[in-house]
PDB file of N, CA and C in Angstrom:
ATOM      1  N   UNK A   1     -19.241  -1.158   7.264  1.00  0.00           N
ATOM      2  CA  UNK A   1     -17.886  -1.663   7.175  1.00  0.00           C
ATOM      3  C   UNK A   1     -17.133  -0.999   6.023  1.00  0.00           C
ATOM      4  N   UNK A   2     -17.958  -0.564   5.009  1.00  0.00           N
ATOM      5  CA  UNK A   2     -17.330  -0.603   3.865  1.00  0.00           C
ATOM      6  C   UNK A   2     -16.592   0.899   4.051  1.00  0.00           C
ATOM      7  N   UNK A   3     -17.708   2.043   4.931  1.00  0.00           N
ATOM      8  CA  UNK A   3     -17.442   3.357   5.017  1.00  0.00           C
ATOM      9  C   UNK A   3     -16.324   3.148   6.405  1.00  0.00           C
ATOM     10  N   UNK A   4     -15.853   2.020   6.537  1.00  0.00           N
ATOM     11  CA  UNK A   4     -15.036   2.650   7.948  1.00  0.00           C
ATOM     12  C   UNK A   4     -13.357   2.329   7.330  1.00  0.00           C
ATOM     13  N   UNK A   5     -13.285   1.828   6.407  1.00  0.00           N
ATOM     14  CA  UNK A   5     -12.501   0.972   5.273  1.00  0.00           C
ATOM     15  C   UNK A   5     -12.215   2.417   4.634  1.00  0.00           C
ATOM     16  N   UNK A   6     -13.200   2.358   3.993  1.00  0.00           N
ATOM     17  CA  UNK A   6     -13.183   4.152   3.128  1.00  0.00           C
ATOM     18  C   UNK A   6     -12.215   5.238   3.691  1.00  0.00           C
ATOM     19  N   UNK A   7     -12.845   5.369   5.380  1.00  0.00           N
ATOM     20  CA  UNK A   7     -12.318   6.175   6.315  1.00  0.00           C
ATOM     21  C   UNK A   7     -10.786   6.266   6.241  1.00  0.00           C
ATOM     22  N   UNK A   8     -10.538   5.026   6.598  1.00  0.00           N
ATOM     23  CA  UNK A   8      -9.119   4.865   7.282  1.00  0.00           C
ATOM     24  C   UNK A   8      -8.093   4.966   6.107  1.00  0.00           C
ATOM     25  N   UNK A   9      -8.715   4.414   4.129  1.00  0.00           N
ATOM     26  CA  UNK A   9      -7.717   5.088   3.426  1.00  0.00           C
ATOM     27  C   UNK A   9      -7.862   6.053   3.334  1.00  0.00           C
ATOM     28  N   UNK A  10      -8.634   7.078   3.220  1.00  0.00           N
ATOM     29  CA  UNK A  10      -8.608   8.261   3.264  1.00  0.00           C
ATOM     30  C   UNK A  10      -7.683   9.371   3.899  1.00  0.00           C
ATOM     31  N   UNK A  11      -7.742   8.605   5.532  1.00  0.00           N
ATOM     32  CA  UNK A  11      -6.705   8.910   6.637  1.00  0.00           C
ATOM     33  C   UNK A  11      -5.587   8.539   6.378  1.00  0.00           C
ATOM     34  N   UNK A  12      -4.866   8.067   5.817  1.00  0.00           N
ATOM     35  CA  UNK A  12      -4.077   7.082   5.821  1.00  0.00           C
ATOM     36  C   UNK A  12      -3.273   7.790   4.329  1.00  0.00           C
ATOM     37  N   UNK A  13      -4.079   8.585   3.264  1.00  0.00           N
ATOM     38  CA  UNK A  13      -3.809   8.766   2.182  1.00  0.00           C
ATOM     39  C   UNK A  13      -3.167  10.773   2.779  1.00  0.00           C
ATOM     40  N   UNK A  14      -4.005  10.746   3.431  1.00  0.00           N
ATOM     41  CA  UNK A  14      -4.119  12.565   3.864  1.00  0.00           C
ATOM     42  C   UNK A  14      -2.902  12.456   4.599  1.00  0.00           C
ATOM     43  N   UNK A  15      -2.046  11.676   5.833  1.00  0.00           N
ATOM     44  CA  UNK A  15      -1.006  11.115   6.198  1.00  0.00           C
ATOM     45  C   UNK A  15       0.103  11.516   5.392  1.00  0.00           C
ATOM     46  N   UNK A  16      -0.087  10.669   4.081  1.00  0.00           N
ATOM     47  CA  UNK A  16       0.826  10.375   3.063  1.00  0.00           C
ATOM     48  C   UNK A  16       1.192  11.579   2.370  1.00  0.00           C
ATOM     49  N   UNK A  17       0.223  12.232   2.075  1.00  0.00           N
ATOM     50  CA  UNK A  17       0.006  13.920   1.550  1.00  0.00           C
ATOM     51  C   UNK A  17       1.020  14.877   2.351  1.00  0.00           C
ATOM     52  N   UNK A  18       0.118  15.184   3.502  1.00  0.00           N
ATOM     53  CA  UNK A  18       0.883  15.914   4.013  1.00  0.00           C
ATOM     54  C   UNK A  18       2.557  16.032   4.952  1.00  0.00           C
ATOM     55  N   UNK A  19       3.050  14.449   4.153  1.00  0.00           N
ATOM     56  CA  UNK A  19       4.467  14.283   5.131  1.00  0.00           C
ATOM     57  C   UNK A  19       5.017  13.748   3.539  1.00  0.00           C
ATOM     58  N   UNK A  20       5.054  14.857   2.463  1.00  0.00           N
ATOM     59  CA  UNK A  20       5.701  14.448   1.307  1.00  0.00           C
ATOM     60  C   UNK A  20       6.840  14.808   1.482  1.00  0.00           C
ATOM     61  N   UNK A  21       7.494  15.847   2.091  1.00  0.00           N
ATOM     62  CA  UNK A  21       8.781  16.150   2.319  1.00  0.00           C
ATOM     63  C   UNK A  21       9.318  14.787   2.797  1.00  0.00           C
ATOM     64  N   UNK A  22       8.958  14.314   4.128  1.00  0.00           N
ATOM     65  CA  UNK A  22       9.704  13.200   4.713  1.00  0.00           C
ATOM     66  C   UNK A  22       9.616  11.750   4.043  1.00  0.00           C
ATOM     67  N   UNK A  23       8.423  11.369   2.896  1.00  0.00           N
ATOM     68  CA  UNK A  23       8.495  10.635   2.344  1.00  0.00           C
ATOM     69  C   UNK A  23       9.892  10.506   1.246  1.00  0.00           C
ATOM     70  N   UNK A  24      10.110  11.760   0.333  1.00  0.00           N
ATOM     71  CA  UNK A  24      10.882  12.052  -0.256  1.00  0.00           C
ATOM     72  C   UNK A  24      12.235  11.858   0.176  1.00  0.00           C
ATOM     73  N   UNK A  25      12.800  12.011   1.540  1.00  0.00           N
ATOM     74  CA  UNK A  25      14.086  12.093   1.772  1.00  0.00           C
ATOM     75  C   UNK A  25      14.227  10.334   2.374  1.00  0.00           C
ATOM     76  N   UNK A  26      14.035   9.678   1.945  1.00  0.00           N
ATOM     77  CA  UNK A  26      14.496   8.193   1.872  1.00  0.00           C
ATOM     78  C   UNK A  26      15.836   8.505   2.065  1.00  0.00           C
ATOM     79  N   UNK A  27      16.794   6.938   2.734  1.00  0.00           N
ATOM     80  CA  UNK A  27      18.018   6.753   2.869  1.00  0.00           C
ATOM     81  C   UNK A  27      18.805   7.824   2.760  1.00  0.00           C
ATOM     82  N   UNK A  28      18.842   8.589   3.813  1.00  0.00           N
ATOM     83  CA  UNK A  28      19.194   9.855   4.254  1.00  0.00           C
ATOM     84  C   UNK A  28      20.794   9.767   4.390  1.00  0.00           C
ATOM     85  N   UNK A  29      21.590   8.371   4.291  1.00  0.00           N
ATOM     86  CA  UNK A  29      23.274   7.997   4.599  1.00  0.00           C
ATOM     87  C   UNK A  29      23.247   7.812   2.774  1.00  0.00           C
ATOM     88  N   UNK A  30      22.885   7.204   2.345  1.00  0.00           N
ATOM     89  CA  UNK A  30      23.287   6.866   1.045  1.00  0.00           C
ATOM     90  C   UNK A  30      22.558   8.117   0.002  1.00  0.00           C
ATOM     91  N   UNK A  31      21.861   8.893   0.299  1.00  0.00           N
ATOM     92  CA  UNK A  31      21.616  10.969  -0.619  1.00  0.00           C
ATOM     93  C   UNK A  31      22.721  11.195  -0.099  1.00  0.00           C
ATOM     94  N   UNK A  32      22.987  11.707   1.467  1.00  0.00           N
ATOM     95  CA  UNK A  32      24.089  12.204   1.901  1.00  0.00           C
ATOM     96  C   UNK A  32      25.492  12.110   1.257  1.00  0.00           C
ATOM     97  N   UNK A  33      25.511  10.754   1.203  1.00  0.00           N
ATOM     98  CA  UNK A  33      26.886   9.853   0.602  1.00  0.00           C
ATOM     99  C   UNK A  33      27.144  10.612  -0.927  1.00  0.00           C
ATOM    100  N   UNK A  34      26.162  10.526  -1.684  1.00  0.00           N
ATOM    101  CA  UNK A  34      26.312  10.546  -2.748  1.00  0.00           C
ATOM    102  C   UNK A  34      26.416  12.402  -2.997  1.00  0.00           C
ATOM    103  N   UNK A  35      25.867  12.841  -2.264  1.00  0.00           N
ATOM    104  CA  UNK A  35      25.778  14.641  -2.802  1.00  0.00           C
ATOM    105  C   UNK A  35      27.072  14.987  -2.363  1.00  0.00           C
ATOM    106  N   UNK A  36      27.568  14.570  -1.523  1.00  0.00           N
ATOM    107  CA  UNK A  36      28.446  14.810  -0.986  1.00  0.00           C
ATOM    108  C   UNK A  36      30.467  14.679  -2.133  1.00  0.00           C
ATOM    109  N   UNK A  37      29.878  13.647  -2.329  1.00  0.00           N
ATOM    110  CA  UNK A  37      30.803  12.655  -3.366  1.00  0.00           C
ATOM    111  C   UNK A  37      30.459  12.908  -5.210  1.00  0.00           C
ATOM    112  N   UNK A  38      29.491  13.898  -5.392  1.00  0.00           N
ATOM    113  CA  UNK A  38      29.157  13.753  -6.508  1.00  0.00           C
ATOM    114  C   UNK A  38      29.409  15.411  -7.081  1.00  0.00           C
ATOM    115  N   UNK A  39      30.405  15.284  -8.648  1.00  0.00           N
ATOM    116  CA  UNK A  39      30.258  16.215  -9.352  1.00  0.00           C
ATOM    117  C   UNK A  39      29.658  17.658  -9.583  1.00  0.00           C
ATOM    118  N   UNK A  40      29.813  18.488  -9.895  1.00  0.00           N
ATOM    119  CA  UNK A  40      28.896  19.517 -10.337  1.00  0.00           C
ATOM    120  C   UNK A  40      27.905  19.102 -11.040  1.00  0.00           C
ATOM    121  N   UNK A  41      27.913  18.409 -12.191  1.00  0.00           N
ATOM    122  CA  UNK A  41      27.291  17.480 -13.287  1.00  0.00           C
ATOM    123  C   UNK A  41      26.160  16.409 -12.879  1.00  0.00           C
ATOM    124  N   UNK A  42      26.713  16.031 -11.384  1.00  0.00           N
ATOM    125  CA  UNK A  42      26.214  14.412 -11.271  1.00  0.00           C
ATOM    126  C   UNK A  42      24.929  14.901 -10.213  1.00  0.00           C
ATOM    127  N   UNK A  43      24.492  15.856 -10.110  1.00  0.00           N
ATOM    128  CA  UNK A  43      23.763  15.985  -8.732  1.00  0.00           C
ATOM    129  C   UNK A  43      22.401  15.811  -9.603  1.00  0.00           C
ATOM    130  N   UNK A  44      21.995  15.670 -10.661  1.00  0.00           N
ATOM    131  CA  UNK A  44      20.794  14.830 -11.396  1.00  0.00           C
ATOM    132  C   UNK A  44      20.765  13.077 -10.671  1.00  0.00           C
ATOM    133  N   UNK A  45      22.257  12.847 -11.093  1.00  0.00           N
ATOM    134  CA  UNK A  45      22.344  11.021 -10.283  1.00  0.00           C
ATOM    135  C   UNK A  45      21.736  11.283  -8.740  1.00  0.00           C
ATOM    136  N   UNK A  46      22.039  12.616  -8.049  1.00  0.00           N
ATOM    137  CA  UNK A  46      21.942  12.025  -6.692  1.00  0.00           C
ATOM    138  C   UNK A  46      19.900  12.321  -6.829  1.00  0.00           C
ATOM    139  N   UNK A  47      19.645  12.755  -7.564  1.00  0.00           N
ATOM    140  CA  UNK A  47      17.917  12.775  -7.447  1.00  0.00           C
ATOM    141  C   UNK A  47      17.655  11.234  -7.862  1.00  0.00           C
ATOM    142  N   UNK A  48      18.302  10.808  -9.082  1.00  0.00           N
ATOM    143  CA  UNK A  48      17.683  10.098  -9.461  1.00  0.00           C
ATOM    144  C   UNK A  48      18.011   8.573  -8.586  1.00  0.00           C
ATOM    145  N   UNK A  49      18.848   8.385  -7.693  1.00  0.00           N
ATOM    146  CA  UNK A  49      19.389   7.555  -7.004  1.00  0.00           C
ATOM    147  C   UNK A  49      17.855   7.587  -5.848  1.00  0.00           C
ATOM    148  N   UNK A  50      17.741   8.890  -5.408  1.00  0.00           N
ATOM    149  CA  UNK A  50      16.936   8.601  -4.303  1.00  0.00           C
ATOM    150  C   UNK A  50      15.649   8.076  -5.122  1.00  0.00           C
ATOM    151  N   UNK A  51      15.296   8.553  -5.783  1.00  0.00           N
ATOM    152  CA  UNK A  51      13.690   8.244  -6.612  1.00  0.00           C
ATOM    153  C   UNK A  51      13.705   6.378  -6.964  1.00  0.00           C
ATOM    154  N   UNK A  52      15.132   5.856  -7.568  1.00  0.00           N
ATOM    155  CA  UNK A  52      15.185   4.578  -7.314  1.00  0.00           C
ATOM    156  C   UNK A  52      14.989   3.854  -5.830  1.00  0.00           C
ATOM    157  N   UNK A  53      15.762   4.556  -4.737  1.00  0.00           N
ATOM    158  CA  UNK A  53      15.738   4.113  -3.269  1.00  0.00           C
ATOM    159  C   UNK A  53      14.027   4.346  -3.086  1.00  0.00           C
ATOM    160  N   UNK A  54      12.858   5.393  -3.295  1.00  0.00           N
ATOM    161  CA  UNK A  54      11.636   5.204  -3.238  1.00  0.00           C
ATOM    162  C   UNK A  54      11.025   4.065  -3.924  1.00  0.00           C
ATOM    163  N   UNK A  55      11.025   3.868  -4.977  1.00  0.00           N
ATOM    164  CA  UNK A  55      10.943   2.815  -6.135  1.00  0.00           C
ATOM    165  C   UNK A  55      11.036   1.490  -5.400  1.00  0.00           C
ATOM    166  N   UNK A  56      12.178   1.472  -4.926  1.00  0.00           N
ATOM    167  CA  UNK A  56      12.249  -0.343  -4.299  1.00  0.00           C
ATOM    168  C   UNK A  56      12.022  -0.160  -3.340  1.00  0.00           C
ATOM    169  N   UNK A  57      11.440   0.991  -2.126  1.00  0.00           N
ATOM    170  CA  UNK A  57      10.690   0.943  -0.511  1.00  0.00           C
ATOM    171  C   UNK A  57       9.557   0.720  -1.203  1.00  0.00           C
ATOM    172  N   UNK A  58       8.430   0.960  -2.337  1.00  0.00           N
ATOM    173  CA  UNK A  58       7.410   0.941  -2.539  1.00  0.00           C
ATOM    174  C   UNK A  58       6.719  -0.232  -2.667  1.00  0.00           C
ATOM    175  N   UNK A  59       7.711  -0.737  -3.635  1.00  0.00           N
ATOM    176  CA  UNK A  59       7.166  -2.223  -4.487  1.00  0.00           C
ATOM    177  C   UNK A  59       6.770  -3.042  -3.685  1.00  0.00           C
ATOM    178  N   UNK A  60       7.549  -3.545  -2.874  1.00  0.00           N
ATOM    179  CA  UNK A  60       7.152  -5.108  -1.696  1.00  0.00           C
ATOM    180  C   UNK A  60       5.585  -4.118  -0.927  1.00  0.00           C
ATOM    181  N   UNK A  61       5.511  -3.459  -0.749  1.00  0.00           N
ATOM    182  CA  UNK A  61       4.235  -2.956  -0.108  1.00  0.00           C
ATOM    183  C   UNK A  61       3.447  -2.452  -0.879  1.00  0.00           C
ATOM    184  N   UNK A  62       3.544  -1.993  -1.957  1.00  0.00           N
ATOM    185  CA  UNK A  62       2.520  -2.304  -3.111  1.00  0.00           C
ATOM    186  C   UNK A  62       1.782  -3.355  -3.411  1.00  0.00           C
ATOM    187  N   UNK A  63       3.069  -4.789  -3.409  1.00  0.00           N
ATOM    188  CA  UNK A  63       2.701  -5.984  -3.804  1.00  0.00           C
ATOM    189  C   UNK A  63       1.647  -6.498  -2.758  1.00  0.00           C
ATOM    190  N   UNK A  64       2.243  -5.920  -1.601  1.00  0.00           N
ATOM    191  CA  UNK A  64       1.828  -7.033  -0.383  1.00  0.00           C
ATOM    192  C   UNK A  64      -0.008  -6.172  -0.390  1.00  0.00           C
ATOM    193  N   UNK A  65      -0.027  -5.015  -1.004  1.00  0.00           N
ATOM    194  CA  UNK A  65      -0.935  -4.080  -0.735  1.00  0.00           C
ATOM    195  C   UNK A  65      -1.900  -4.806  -1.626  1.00  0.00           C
ATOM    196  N   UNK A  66      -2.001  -4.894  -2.580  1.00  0.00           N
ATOM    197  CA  UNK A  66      -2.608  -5.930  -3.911  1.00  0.00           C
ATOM    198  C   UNK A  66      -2.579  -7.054  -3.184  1.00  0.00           C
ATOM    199  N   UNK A  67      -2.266  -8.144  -3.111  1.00  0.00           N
ATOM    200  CA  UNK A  67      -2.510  -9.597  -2.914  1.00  0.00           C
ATOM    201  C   UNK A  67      -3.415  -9.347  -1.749  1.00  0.00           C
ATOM    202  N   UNK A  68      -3.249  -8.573  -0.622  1.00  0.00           N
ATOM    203  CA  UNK A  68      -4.629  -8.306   0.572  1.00  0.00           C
ATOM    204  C   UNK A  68      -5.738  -8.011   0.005  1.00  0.00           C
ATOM    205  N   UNK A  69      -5.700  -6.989  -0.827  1.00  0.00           N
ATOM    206  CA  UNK A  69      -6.922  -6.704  -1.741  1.00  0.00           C
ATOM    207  C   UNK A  69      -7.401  -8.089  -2.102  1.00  0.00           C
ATOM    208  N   UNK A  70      -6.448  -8.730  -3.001  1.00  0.00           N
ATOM    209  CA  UNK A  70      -7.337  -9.605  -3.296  1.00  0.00           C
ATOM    210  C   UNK A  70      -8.310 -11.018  -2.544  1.00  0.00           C
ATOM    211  N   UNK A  71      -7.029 -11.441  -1.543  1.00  0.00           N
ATOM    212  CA  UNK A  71      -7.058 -12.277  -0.534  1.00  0.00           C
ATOM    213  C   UNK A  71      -8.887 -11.680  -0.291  1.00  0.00           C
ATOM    214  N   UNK A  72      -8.925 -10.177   0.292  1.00  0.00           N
ATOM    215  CA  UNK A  72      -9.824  -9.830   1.464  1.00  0.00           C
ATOM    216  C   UNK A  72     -11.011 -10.310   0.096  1.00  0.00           C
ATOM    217  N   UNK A  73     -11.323  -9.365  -1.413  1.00  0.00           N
ATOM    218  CA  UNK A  73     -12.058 -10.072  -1.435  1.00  0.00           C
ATOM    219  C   UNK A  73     -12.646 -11.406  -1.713  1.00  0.00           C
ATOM    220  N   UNK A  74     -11.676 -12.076  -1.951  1.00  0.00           N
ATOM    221  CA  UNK A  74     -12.011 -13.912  -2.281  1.00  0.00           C
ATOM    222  C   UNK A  74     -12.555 -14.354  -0.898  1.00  0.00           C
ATOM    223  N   UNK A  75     -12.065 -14.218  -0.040  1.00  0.00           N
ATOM    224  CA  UNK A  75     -12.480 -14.552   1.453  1.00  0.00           C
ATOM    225  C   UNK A  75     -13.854 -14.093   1.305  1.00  0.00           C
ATOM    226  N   UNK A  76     -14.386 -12.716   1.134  1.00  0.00           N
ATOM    227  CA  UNK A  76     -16.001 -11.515   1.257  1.00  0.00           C
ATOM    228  C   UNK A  76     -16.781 -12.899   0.745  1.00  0.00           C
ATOM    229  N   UNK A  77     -16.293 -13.085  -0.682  1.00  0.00           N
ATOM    230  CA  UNK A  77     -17.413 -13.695  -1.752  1.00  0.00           C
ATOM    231  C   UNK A  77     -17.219 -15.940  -1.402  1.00  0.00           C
ATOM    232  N   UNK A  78     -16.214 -16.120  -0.432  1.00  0.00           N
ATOM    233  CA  UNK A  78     -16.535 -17.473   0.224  1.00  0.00           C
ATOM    234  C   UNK A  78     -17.537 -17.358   1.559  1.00  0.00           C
ATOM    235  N   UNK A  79     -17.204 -15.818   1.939  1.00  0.00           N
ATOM    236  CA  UNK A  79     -18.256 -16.222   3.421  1.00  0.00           C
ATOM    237  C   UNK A  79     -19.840 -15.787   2.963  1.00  0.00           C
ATOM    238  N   UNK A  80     -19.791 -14.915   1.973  1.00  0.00           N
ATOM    239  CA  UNK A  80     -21.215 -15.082   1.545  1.00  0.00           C
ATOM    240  C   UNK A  80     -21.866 -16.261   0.649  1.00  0.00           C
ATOM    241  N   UNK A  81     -21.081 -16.723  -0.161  1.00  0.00           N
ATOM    242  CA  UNK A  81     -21.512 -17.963  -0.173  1.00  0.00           C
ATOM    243  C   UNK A  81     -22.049 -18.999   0.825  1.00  0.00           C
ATOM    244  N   UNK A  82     -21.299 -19.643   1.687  1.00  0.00           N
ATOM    245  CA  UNK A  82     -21.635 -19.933   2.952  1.00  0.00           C
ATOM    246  C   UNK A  82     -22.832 -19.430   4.077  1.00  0.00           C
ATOM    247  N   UNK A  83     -23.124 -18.350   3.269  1.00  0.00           N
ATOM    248  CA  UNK A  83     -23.900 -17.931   4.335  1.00  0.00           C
ATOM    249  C   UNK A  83     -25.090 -18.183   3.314  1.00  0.00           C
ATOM    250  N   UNK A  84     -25.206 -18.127   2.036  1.00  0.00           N
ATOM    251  CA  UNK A  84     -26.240 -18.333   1.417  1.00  0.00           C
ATOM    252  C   UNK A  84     -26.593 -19.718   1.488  1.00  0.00           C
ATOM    253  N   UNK A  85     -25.551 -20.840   1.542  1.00  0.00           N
ATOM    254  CA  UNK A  85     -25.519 -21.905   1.854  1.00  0.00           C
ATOM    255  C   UNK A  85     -26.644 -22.403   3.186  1.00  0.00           C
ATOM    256  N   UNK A  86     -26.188 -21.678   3.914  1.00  0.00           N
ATOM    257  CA  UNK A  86     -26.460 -21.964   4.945  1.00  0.00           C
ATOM    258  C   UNK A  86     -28.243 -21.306   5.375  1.00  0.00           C
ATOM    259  N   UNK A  87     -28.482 -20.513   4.622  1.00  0.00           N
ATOM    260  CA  UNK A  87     -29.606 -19.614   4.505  1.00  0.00           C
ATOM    261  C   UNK A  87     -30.823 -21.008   4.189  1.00  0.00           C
ATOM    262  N   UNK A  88     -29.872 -21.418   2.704  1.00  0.00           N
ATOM    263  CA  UNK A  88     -30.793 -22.491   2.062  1.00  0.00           C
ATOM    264  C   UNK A  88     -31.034 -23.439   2.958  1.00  0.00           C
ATOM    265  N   UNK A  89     -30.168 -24.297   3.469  1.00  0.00           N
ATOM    266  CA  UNK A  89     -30.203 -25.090   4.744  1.00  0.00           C
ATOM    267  C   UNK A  89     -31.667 -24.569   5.520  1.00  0.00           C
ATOM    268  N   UNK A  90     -31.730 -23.954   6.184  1.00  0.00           N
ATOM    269  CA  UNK A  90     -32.141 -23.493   7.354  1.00  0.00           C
ATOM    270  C   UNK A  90     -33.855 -23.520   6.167  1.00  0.00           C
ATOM    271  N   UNK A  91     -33.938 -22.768   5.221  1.00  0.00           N
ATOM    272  CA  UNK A  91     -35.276 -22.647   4.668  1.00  0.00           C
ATOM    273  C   UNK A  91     -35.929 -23.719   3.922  1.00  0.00           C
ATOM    274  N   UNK A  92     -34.823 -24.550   3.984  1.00  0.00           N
ATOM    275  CA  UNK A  92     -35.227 -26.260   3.459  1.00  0.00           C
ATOM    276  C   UNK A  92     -36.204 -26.942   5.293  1.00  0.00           C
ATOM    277  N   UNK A  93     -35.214 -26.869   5.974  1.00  0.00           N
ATOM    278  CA  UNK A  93     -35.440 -27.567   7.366  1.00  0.00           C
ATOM    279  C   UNK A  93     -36.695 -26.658   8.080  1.00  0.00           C
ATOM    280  N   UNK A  94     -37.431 -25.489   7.381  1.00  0.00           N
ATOM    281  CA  UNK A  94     -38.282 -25.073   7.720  1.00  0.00           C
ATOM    282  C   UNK A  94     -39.359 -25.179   7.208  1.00  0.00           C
ATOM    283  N   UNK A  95     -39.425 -26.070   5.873  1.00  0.00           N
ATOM    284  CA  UNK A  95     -40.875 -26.137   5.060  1.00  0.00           C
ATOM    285  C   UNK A  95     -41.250 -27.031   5.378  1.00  0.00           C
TER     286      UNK A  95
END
């Protein structure tokens, strides 16, 4: 289980790698908007505008990315409990 877990971030990370261009061009109306509308001077704002627009696509799925982590393992270490529980059970009702 643990290597099929492994697998899929792996896949999932190599994904992410190789589509950095399209990750990068976030809110493609509001870069547009702004390069368009912006200074000789200001075209630092229009980078740094999009790098904020990445910034807040990230966070809520960061967050949500962490609390699963943790969720998954508190859940791992209740069902093995239970199962040790239940182990004992069974080797009590057998002596």
């Amino acid at each position: 289980m643990k290597r099929r877990i492994a697998n899929v971030l792996i896949f999932a990370w190599v994904i992410i790698i190789t589509n950095v261009g399209d990750i990068i061009a976030q809110c493609a109306m509001c870069k547009a908007s702004v390069e368009t509308n912006v200074s000789e001077d200001g075209i630092g704002f229009a980078a740094k505008l999009n790098t904020g627009i990445l910034y807040l696509f990230v966070t809520p799925y960061l967050l949500a990315m962490i609390i699963g982590f943790f969720w998954y393992k508190k859940s791992r270490a209740h069902k093995r409990a239970q199962d040790e529980a239940e182990f004992r059970k069974r080797r009590i009702v057998n002596l």
